[in-house]
N, C-alpha and C. Protein backbone atom coordinates (compact mmCIF):
# COMPACT_ATOMS: atom_id res chain seq x y z
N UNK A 1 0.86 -1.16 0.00
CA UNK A 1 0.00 0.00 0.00
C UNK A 1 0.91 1.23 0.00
N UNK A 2 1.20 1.84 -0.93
CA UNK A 2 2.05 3.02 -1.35
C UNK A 2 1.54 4.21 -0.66
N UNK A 3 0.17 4.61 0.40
CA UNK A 3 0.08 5.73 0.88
C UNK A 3 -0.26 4.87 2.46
N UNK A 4 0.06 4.16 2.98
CA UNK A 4 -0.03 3.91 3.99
C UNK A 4 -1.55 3.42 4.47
N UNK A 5 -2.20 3.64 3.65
CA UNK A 5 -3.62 3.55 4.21
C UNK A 5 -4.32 4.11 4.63
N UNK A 6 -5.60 4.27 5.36
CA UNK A 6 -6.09 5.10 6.18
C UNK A 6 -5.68 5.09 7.47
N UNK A 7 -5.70 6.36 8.31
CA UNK A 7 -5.47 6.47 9.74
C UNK A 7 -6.61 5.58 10.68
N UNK A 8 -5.67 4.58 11.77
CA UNK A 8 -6.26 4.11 12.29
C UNK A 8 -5.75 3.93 13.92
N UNK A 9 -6.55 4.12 14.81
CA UNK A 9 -6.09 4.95 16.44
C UNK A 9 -6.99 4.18 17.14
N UNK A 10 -6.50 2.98 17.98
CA UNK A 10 -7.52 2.42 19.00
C UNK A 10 -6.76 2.96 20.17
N UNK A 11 -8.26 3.35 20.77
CA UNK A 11 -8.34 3.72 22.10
C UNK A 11 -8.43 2.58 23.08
N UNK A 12 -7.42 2.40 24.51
CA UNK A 12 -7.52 1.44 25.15
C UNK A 12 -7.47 2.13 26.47
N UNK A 13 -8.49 1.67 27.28
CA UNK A 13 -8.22 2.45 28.68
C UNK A 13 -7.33 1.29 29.51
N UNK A 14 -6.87 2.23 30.67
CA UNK A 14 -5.52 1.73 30.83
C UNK A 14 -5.63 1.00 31.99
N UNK A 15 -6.87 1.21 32.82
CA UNK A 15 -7.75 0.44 33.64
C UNK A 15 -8.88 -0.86 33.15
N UNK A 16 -8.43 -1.34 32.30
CA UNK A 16 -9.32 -2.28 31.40
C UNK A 16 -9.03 -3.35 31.87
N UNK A 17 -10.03 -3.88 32.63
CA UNK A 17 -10.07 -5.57 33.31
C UNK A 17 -9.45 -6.58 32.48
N UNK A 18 -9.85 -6.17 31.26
CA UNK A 18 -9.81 -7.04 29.85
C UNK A 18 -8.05 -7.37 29.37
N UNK A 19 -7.41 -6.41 29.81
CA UNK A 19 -6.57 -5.52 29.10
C UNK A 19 -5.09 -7.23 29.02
N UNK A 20 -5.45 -7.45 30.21
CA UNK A 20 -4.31 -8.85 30.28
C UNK A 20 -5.07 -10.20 29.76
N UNK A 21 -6.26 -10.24 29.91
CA UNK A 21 -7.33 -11.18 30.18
C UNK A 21 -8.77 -11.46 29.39
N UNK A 22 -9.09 -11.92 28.45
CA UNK A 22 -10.60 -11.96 28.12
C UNK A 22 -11.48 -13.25 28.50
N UNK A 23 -12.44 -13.10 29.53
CA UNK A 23 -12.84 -14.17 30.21
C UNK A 23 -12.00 -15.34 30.47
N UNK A 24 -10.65 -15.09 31.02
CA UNK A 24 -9.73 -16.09 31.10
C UNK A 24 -9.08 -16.51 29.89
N UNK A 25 -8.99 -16.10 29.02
CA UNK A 25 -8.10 -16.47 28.13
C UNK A 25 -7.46 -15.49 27.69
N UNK A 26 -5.64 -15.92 27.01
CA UNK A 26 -5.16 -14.89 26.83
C UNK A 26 -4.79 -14.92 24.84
N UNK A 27 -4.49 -13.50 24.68
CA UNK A 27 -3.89 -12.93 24.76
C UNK A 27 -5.27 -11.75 25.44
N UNK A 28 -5.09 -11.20 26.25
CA UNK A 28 -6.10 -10.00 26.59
C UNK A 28 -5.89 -8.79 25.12
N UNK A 29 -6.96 -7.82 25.60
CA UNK A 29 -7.25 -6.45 24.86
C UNK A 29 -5.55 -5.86 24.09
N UNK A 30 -4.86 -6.03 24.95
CA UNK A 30 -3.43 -5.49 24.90
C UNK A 30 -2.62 -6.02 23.37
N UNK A 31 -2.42 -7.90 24.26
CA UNK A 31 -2.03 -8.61 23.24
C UNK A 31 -2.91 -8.57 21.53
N UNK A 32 -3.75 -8.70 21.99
CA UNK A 32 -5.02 -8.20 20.77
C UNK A 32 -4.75 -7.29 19.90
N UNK A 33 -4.44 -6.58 20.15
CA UNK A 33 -3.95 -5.05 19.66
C UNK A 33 -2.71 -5.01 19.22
N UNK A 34 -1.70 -6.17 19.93
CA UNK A 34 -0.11 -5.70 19.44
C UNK A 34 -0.32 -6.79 18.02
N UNK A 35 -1.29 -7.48 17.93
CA UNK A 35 -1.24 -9.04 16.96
C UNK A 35 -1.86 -7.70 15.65
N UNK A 36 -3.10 -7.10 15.93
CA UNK A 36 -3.73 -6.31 15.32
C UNK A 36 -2.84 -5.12 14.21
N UNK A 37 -2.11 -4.71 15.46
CA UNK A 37 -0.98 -3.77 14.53
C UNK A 37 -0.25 -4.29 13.87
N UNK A 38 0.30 -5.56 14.21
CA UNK A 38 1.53 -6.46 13.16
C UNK A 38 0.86 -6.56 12.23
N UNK A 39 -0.53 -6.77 11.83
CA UNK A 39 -0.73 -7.81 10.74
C UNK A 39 -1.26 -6.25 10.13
N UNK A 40 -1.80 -5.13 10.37
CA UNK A 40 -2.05 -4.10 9.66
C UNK A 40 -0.69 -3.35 9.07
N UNK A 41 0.60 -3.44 9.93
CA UNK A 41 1.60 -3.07 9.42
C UNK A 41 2.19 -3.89 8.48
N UNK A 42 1.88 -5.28 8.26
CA UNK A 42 2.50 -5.94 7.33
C UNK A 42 1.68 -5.90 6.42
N UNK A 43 0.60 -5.44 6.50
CA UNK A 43 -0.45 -5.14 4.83
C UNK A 43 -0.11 -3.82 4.53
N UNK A 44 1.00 -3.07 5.54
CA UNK A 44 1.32 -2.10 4.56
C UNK A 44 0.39 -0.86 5.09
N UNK A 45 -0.07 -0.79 6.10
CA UNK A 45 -0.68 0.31 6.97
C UNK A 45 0.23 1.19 7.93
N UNK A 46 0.57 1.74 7.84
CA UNK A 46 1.62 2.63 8.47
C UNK A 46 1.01 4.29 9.53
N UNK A 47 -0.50 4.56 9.33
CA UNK A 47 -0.70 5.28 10.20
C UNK A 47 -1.29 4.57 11.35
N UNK A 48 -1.12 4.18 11.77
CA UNK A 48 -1.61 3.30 13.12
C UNK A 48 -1.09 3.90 14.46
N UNK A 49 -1.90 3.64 15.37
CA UNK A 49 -1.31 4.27 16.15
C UNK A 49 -2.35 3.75 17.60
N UNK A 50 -1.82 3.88 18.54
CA UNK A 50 -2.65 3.42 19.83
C UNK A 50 -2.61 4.65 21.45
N UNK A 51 -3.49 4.49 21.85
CA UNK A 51 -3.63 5.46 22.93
C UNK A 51 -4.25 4.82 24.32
N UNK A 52 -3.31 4.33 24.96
CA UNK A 52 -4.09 3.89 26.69
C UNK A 52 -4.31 5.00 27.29
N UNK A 53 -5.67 5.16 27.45
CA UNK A 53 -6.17 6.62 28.15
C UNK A 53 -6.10 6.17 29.81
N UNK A 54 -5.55 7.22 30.34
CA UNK A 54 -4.91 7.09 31.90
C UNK A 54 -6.79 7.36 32.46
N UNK A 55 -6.70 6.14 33.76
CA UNK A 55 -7.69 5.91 34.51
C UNK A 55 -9.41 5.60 34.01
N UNK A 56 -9.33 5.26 32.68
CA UNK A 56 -10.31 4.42 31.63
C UNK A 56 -10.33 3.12 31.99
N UNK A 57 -11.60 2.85 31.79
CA UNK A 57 -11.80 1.40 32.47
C UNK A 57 -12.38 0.73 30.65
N UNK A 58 -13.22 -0.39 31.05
CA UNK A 58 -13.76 -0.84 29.76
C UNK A 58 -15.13 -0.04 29.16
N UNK A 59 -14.76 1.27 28.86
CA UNK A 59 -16.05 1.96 28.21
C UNK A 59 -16.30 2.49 27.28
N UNK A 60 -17.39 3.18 26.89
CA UNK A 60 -17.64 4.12 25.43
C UNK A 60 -16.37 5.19 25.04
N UNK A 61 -15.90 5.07 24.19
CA UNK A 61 -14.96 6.26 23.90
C UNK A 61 -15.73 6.85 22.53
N UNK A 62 -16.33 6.96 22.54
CA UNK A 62 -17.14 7.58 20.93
C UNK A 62 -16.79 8.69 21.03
N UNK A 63 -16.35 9.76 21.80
CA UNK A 63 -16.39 11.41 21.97
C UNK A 63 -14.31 11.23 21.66
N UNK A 64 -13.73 10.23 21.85
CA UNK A 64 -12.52 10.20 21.52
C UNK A 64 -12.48 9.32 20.32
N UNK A 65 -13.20 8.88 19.59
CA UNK A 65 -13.27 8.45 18.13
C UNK A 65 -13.20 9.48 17.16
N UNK A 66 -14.61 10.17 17.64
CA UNK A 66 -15.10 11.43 17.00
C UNK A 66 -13.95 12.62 16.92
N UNK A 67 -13.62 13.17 17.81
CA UNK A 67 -12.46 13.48 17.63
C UNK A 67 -11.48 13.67 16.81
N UNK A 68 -10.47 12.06 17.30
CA UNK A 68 -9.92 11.54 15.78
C UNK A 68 -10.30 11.50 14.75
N UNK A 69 -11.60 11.81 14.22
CA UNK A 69 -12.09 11.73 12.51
C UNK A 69 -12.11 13.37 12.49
N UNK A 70 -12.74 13.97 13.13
CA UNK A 70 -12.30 15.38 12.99
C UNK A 70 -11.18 15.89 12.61
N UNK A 71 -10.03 15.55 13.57
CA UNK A 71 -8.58 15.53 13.12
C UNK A 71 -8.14 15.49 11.94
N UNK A 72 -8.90 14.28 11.46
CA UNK A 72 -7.72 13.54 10.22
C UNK A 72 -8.85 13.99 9.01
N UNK A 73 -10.09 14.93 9.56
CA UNK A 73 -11.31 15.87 8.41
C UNK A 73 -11.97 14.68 7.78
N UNK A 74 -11.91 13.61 8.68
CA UNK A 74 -12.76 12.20 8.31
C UNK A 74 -14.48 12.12 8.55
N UNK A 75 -15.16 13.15 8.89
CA UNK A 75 -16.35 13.46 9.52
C UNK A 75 -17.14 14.37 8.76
């Protein structure tokens, strides 16, 4: 992919039960995410990017989605 792709930004709160763990199995939210970016960076996606929001638990971030599409004039 010669322009990198589209911009893509998961939000992870940094208090996330999930974050090591999903109903007992692993890789949790975390690992999830590092497997997620490898395989988007090896298709050649290069704006990627991740954000553990300090004292976020497992919830709605839509107002920090929204945001990000604003940013990148995706909205």
């Amino acid at each position: 992919m010669d322009d990198g792709g589209p911009p893509v930004h998961v939000h992870v709160g940094e208090k996330d039960g999930f974050n090591d763990e999903v109903f007992g199995q692993k890789p949790g939210i975390l690992g999830q995410n590092d497997a997620a970016e490898a395989g988007l960076k090896r298709l050649g996606f290069s704006h990627v990017r991740r954000t553990v929001v300090p004292g976020a638990g497992h919830e709605n971030m839509a107002a920090r989605v929204f945001a990000f599409l604003d940013e990148k004039g995706l909205t």
